[in-house]
N, C-alpha and C. Protein backbone atom coordinates (compact mmCIF):
# COMPACT_ATOMS: atom_id res chain seq x y z
N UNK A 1 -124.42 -5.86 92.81
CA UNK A 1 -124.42 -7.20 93.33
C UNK A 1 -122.97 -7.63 93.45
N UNK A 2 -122.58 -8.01 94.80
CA UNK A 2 -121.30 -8.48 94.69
C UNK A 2 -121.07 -9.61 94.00
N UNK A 3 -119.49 -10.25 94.03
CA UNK A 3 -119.13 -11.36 93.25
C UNK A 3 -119.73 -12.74 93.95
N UNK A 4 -119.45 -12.88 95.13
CA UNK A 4 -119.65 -13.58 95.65
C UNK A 4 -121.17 -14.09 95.80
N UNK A 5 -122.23 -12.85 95.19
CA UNK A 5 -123.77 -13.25 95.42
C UNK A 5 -124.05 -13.90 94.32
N UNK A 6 -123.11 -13.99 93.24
CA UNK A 6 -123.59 -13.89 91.78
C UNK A 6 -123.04 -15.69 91.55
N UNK A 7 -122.07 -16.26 92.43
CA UNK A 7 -121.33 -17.64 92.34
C UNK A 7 -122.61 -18.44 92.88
N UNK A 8 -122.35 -20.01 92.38
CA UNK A 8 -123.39 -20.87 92.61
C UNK A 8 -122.41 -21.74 93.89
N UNK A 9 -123.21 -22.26 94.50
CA UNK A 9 -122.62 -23.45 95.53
C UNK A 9 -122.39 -24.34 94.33
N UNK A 10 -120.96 -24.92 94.72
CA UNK A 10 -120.34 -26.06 94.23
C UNK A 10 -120.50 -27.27 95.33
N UNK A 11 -120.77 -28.26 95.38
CA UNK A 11 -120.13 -29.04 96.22
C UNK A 11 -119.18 -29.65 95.92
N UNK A 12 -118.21 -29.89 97.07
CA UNK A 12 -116.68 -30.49 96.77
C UNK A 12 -116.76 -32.10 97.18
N UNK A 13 -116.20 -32.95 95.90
CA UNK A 13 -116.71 -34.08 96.57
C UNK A 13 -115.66 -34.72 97.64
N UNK A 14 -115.79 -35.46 98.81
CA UNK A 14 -115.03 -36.08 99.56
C UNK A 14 -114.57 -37.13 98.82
N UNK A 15 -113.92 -38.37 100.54
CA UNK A 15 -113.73 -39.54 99.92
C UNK A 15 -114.93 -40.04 100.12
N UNK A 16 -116.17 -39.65 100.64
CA UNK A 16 -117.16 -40.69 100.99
C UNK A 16 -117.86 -40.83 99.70
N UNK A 17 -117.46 -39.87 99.18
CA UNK A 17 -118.81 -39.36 98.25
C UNK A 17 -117.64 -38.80 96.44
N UNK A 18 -117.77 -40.19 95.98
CA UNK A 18 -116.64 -40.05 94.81
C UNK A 18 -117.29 -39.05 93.43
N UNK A 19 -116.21 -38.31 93.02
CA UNK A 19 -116.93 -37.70 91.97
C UNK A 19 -117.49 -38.44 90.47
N UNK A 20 -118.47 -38.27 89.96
CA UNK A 20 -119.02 -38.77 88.59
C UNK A 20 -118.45 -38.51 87.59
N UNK A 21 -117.78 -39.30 86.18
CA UNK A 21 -116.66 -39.00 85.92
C UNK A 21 -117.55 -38.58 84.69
N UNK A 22 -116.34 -37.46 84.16
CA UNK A 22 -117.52 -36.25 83.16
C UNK A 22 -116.43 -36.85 81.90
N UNK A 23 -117.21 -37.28 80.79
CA UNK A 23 -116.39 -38.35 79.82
C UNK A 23 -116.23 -36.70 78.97
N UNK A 24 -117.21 -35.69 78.59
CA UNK A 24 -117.21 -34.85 78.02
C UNK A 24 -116.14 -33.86 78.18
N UNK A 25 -115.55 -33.46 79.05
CA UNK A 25 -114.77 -32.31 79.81
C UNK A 25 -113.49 -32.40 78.80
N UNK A 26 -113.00 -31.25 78.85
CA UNK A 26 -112.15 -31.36 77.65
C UNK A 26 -110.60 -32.20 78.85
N UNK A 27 -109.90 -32.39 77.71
CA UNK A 27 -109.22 -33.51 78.84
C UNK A 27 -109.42 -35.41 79.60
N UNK A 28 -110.49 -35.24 79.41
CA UNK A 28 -111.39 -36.10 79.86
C UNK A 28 -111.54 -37.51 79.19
N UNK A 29 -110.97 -39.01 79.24
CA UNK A 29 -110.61 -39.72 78.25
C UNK A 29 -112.33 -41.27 78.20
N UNK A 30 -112.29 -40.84 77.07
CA UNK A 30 -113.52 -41.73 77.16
C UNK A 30 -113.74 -43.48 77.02
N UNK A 31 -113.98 -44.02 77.51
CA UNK A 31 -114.07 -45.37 77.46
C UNK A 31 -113.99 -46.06 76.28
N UNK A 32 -112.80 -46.45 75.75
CA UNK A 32 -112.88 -47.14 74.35
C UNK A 32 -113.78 -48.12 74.14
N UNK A 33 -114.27 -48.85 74.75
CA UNK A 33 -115.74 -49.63 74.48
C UNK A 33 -117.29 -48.93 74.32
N UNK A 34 -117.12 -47.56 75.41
CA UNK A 34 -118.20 -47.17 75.33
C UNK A 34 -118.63 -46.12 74.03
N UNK A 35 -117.23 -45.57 73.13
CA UNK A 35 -116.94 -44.83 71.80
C UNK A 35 -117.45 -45.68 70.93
N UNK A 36 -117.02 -47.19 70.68
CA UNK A 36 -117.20 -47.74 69.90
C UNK A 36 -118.63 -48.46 69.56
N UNK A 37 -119.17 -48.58 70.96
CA UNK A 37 -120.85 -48.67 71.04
C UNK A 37 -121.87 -47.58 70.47
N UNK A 38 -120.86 -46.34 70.84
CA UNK A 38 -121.48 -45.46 70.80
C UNK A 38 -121.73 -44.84 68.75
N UNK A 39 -120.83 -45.17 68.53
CA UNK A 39 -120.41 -45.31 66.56
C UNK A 39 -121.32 -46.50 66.30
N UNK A 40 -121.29 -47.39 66.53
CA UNK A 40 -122.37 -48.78 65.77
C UNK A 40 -124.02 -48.49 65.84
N UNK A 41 -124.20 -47.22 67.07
CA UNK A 41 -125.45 -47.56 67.11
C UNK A 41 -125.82 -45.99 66.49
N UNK A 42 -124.82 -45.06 66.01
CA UNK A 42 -124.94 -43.90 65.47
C UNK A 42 -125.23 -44.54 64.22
N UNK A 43 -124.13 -45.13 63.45
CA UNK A 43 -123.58 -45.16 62.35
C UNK A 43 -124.17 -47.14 61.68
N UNK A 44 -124.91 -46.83 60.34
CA UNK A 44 -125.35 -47.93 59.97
C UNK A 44 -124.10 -48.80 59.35
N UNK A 45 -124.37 -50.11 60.06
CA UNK A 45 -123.38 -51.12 59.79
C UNK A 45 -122.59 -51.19 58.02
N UNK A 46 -123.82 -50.82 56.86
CA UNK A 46 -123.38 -50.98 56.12
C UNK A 46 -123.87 -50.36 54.98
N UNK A 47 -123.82 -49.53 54.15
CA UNK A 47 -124.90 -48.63 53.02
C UNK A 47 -126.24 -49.72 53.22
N UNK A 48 -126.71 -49.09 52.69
CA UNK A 48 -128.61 -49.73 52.48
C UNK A 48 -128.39 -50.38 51.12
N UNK A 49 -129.24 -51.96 51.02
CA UNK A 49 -129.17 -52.98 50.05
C UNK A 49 -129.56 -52.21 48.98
N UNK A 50 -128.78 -52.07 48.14
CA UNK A 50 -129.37 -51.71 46.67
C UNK A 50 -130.74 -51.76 46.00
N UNK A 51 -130.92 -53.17 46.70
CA UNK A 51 -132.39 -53.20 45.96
C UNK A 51 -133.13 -53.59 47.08
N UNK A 52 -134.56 -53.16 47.79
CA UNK A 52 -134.63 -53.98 49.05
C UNK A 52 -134.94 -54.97 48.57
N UNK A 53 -134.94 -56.33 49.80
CA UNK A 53 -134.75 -58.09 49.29
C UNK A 53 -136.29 -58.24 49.24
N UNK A 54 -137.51 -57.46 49.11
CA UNK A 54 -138.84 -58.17 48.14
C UNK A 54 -139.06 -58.09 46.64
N UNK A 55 -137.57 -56.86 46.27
CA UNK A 55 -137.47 -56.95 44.77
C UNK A 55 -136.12 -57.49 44.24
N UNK A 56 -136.20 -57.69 42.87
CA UNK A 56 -135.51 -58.66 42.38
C UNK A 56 -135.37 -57.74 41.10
N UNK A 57 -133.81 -58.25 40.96
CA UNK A 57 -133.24 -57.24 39.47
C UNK A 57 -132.78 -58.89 38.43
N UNK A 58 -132.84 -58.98 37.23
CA UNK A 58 -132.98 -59.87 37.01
C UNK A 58 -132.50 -59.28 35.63
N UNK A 59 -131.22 -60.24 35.12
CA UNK A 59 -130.78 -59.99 33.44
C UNK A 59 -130.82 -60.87 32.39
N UNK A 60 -130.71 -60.99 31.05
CA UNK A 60 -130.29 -62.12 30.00
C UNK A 60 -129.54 -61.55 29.24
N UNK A 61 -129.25 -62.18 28.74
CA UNK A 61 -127.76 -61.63 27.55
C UNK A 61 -128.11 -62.80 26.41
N UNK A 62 -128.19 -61.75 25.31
CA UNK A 62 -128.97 -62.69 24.08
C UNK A 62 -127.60 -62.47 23.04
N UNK A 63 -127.34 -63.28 21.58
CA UNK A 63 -126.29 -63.05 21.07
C UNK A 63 -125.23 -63.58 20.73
N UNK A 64 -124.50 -63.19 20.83
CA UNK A 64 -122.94 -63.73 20.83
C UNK A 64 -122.59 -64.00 21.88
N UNK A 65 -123.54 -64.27 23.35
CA UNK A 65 -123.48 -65.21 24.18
C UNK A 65 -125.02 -65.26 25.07
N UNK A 66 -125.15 -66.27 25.85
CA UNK A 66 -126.74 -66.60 25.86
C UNK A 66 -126.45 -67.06 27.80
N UNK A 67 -127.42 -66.13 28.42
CA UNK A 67 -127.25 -66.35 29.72
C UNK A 67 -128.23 -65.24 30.65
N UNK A 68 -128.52 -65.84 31.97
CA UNK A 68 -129.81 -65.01 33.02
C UNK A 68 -128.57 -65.04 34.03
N UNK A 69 -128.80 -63.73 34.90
CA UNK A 69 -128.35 -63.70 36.06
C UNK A 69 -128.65 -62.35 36.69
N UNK A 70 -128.54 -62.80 38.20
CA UNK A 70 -128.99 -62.12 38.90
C UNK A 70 -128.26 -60.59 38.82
N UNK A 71 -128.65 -59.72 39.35
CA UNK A 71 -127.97 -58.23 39.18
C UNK A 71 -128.26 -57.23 40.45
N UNK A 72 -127.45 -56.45 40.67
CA UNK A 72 -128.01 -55.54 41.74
C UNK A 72 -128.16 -53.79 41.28
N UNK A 73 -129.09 -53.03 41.73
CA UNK A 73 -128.92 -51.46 41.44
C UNK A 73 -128.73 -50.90 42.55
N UNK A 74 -127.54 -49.57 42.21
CA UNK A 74 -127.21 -49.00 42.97
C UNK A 74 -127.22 -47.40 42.41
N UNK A 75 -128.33 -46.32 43.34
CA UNK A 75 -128.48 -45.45 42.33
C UNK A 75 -128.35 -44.41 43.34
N UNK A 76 -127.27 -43.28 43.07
CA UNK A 76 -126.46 -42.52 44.16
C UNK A 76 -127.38 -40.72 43.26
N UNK A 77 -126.96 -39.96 44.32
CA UNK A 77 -127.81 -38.74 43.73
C UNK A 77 -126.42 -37.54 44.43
N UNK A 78 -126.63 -36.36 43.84
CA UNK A 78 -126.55 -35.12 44.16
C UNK A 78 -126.91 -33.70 43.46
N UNK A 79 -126.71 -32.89 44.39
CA UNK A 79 -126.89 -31.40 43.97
C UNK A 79 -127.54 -31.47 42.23
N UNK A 80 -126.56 -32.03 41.18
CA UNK A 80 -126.48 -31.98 40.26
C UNK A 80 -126.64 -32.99 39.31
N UNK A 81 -126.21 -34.15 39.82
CA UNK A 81 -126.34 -35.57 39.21
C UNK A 81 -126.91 -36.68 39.61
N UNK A 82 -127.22 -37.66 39.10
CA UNK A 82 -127.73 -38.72 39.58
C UNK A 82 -126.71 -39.84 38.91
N UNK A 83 -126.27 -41.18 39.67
CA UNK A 83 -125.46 -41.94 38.69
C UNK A 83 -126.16 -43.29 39.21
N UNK A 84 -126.50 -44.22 38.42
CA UNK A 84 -127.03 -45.20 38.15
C UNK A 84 -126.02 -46.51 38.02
N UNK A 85 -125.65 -47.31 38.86
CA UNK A 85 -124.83 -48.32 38.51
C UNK A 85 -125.72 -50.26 38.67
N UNK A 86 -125.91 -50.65 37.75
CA UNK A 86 -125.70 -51.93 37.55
C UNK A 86 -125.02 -52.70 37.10
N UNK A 87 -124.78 -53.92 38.01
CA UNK A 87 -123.60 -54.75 38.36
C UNK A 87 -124.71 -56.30 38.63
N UNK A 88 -123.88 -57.53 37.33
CA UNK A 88 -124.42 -58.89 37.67
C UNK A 88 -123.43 -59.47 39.33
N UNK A 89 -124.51 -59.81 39.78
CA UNK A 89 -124.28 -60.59 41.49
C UNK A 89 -123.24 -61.42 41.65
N UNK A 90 -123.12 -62.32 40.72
CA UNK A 90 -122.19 -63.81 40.74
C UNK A 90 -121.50 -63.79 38.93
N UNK A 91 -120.44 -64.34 39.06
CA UNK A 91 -119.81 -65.02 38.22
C UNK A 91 -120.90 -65.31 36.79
N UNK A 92 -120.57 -65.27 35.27
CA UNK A 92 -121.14 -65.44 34.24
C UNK A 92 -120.89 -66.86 33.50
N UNK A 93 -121.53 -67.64 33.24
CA UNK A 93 -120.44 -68.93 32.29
C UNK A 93 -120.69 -68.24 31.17
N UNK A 94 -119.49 -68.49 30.67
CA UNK A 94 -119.06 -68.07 29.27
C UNK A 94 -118.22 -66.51 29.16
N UNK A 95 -118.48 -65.54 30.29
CA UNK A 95 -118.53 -64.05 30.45
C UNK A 95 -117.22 -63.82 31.53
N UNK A 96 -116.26 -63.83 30.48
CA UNK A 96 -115.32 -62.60 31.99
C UNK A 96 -115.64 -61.96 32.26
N UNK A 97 -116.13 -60.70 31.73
CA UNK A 97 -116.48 -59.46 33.21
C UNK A 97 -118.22 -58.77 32.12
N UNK A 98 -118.76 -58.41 32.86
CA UNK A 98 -120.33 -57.33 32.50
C UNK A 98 -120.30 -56.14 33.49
N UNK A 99 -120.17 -55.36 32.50
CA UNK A 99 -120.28 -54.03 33.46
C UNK A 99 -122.12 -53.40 32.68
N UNK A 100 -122.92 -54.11 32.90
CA UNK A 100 -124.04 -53.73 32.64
C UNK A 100 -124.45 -52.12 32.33
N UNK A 101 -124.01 -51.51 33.12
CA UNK A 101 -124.85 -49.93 33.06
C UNK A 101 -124.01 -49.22 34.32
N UNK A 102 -123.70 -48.11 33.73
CA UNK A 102 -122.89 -47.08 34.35
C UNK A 102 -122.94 -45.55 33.52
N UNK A 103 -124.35 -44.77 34.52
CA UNK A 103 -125.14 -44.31 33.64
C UNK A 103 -125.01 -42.91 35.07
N UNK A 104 -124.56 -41.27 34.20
CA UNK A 104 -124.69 -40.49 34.56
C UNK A 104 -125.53 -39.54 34.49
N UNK A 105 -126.88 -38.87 34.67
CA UNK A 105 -127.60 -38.10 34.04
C UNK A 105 -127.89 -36.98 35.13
N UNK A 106 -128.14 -36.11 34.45
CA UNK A 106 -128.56 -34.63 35.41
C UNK A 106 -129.61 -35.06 35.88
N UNK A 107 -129.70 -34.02 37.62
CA UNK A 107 -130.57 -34.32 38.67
C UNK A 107 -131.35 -33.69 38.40
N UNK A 108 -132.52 -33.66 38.80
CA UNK A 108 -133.47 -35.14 39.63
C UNK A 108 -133.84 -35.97 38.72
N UNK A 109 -133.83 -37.22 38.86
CA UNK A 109 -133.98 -38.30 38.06
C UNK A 109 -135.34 -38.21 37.97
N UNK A 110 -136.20 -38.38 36.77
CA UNK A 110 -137.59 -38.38 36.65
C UNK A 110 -137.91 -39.76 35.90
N UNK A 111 -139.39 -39.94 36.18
CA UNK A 111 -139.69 -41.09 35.45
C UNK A 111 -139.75 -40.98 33.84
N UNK A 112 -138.94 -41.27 33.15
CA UNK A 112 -138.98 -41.25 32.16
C UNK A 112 -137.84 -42.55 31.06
N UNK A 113 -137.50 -42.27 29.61
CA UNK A 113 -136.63 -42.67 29.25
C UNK A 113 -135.21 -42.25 28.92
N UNK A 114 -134.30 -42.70 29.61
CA UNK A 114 -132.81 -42.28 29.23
C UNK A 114 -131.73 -42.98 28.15
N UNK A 115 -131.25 -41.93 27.32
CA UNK A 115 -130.76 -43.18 26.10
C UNK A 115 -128.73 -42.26 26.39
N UNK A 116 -128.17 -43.24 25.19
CA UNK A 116 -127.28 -42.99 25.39
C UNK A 116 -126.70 -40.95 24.92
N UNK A 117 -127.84 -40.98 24.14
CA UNK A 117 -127.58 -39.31 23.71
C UNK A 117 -128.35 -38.52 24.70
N UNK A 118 -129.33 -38.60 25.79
CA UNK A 118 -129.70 -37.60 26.82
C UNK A 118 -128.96 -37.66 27.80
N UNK A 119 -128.07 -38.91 28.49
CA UNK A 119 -127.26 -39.45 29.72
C UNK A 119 -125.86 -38.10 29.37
N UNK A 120 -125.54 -37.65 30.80
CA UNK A 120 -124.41 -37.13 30.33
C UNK A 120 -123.23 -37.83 30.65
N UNK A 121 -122.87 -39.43 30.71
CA UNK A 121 -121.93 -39.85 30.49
C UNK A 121 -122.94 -41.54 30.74
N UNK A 122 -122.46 -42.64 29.71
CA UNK A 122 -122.92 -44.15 29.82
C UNK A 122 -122.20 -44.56 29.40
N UNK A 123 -122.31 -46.34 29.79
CA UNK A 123 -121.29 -46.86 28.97
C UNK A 123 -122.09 -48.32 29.48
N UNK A 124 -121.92 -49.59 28.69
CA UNK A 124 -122.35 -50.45 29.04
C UNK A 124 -121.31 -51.17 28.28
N UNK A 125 -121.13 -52.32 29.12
CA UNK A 125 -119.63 -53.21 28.20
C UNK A 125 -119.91 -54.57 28.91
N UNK A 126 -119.20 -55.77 27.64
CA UNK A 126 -119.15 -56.70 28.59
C UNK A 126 -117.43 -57.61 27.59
N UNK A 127 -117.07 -58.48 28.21
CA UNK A 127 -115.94 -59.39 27.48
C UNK A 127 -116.06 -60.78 27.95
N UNK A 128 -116.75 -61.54 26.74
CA UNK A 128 -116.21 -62.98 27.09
C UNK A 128 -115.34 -63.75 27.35
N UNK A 129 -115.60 -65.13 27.35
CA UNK A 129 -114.66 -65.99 28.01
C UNK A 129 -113.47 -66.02 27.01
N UNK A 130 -114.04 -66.49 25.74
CA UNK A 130 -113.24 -66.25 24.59
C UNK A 130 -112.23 -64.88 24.30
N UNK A 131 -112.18 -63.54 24.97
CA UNK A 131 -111.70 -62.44 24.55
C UNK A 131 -112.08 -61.47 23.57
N UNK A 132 -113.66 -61.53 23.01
CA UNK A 132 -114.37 -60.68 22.48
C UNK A 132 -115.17 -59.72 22.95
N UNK A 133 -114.99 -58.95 22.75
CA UNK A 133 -115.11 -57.34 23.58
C UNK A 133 -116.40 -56.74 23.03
N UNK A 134 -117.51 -56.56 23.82
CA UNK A 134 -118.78 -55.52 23.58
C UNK A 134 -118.91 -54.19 24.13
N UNK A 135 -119.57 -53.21 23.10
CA UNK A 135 -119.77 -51.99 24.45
C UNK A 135 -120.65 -51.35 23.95
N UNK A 136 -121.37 -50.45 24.62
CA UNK A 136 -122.68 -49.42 24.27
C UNK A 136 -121.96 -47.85 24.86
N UNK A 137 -121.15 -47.25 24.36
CA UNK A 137 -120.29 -46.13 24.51
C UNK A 137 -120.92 -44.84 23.60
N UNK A 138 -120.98 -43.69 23.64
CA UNK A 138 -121.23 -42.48 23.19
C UNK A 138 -121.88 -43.30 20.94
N UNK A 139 -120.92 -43.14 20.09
CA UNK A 139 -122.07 -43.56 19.47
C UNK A 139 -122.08 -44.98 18.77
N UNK A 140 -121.44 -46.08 19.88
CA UNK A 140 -121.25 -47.35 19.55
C UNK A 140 -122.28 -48.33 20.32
N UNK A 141 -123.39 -48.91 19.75
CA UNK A 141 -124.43 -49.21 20.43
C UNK A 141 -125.23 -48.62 20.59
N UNK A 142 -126.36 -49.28 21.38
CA UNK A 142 -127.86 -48.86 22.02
C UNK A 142 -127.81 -49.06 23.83
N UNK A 143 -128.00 -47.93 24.34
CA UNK A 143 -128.74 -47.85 25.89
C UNK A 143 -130.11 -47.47 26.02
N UNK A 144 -131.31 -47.85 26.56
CA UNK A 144 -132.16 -47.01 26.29
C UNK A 144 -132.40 -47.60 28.26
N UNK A 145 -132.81 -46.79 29.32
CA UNK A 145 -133.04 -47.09 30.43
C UNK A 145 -134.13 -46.43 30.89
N UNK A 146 -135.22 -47.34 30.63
CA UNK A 146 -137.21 -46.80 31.76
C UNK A 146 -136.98 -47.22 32.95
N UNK A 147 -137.28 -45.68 33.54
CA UNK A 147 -137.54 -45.54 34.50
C UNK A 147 -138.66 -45.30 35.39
N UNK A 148 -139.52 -46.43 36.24
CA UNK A 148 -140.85 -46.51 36.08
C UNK A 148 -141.36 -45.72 37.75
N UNK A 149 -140.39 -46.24 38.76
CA UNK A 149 -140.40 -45.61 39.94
C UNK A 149 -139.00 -45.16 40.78
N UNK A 150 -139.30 -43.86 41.68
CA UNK A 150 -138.76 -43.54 42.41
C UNK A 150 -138.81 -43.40 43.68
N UNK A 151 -137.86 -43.59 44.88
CA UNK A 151 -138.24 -43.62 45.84
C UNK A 151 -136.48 -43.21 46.76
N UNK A 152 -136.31 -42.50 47.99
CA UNK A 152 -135.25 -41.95 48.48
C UNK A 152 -135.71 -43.02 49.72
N UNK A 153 -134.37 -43.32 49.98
CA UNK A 153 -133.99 -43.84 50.85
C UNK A 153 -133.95 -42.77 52.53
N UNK A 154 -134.60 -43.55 53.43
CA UNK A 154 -134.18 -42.74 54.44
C UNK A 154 -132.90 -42.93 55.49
N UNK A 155 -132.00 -42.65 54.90
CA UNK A 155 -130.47 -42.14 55.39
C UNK A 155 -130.26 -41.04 55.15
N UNK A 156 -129.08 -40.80 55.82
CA UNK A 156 -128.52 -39.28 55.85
C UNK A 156 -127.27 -39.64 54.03
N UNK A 157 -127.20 -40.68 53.68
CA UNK A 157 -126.87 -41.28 53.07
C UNK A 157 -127.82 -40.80 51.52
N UNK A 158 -127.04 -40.22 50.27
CA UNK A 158 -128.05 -39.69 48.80
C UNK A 158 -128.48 -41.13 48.28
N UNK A 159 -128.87 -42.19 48.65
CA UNK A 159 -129.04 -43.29 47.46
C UNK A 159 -130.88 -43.59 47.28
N UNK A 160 -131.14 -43.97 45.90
CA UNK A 160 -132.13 -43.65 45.80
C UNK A 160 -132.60 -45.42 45.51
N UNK A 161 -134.27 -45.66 45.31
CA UNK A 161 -134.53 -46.72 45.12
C UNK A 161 -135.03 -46.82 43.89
N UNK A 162 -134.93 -47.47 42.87
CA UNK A 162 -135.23 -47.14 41.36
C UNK A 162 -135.23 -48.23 40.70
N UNK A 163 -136.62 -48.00 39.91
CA UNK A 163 -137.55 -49.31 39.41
C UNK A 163 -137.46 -48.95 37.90
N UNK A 164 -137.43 -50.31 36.85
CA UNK A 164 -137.22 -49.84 35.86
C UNK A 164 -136.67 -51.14 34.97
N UNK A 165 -136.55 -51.11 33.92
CA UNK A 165 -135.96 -52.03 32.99
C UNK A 165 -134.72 -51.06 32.12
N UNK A 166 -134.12 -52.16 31.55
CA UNK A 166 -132.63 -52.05 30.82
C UNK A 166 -132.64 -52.35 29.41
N UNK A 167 -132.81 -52.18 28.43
CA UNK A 167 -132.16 -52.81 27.18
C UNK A 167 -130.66 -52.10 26.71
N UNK A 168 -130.63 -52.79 26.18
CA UNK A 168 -129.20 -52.38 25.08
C UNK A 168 -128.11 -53.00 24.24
N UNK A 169 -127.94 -52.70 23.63
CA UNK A 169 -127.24 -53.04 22.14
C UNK A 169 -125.75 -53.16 22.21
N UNK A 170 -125.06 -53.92 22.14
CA UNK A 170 -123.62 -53.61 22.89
C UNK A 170 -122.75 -54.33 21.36
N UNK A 171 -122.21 -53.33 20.65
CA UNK A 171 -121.36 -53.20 19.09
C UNK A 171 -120.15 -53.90 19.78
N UNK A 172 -119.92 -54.69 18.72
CA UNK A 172 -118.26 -55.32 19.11
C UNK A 172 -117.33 -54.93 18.76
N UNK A 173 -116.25 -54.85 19.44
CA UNK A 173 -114.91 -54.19 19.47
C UNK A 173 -113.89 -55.09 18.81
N UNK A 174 -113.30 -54.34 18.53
CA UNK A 174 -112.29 -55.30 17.40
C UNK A 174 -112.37 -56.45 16.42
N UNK A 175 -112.04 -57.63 16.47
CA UNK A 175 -112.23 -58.84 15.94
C UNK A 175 -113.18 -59.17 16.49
N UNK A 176 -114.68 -58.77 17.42
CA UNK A 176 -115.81 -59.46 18.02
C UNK A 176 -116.55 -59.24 16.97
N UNK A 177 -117.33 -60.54 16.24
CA UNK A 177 -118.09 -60.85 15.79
C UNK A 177 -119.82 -60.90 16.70
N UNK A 178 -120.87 -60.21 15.71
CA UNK A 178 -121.99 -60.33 15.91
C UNK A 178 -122.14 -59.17 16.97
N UNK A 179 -123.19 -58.96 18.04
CA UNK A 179 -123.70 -57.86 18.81
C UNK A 179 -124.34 -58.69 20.23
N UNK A 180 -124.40 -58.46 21.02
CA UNK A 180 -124.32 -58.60 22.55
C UNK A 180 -125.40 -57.74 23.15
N UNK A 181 -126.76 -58.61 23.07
CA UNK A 181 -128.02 -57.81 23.35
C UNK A 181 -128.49 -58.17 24.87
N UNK A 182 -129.02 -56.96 26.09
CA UNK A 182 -128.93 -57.24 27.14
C UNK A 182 -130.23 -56.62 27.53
N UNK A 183 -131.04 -57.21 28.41
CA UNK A 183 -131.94 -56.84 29.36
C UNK A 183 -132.52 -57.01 30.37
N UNK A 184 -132.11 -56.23 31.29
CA UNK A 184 -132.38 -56.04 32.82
C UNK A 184 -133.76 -55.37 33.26
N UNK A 185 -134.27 -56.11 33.84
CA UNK A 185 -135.58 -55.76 34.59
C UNK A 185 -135.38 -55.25 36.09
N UNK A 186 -135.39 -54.33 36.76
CA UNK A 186 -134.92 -54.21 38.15
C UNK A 186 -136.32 -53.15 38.82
């Protein structure tokens, strides 16, 4: 078969007849509006809500200080681990900072109970207004975290949806008087 039997008709375009512009072709520069349309409607505006908004994560802090507030979970997965983070929503009266739960445990997360001696890394802390320091660290304090349901998010995104309550015991650090008892329902 010659060369010539084996080529396809091209047509060449005139001026009547303008060519269709090939955004793909290497060389080829693509419409900065139409890239950026093209990313917003690939790519989700923003991770998926921690908790979806028909459930509600909800804390108190009993103790050496006395207070409810709202909280969010955020519970990330891989190959090997699962890490569990809760975080109160708004501002505390009385409470400079609550780092509620920051909880590492081997994958797959099952329904069960996680304490501070099965987790392979926790820590729960908080510091009042006053400058008295709490924490639930390796063997200072109580974590104990039920875990009642599971559910994966559908993203290309590892975060998982996870139902469950919080207690824990949070020992005071230094000159902090008394113990800093916490529980989250989420």
């Amino acid at each position: 078969m010659s060369r010539a039997a084996r080529s396809e008709h091209v047509p060449i375009p005139s001026a009547a007849t303008p060519a269709a512009p090939a955004p793909f072709q290497t060389g080829a520069r693509l419409n900065p509006r139409i890239a950026a349309l093209s990313l917003a409607l690939l790519l989700p505006a923003r991770a998926p809500a921690a908790v979806p908004a028909d459930a509600t994560c909800t804390g108190t802090l009993a103790g050496a200080a006395k207070a409810e507030f709202a909280c969010e979970v955020r519970a990330t997965y891989d190959e090997t681990t699962v890490t569990l983070v809760i975080t109160a929503q708004e501002p505390i009266d009385g409470v400079k900072s609550l780092q509620p739960l920051v909880m590492t445990v081997p994958a797959p997360l099952g329904m069960k109970i996680y304490t501070l001696a099965t987790a392979t890394e926790a820590a729960s802390q908080a510091t009042l207004a006053t400058g008295e320091a709490y924490q639930a660290k390796g063997a200072r304090g109580e974590v104990t975290l039920a875990v009642e349901s599971i559910e994966r998010y559908a993203t290309p995104r590892k975060w998982l949806n996870v139902k469950g309550t919080l207690t824990a015991r949070l020992a005071p650090v230094g000159a902090a008087k008394g113990e800093l008892h916490l529980e989250i329902r989420f």
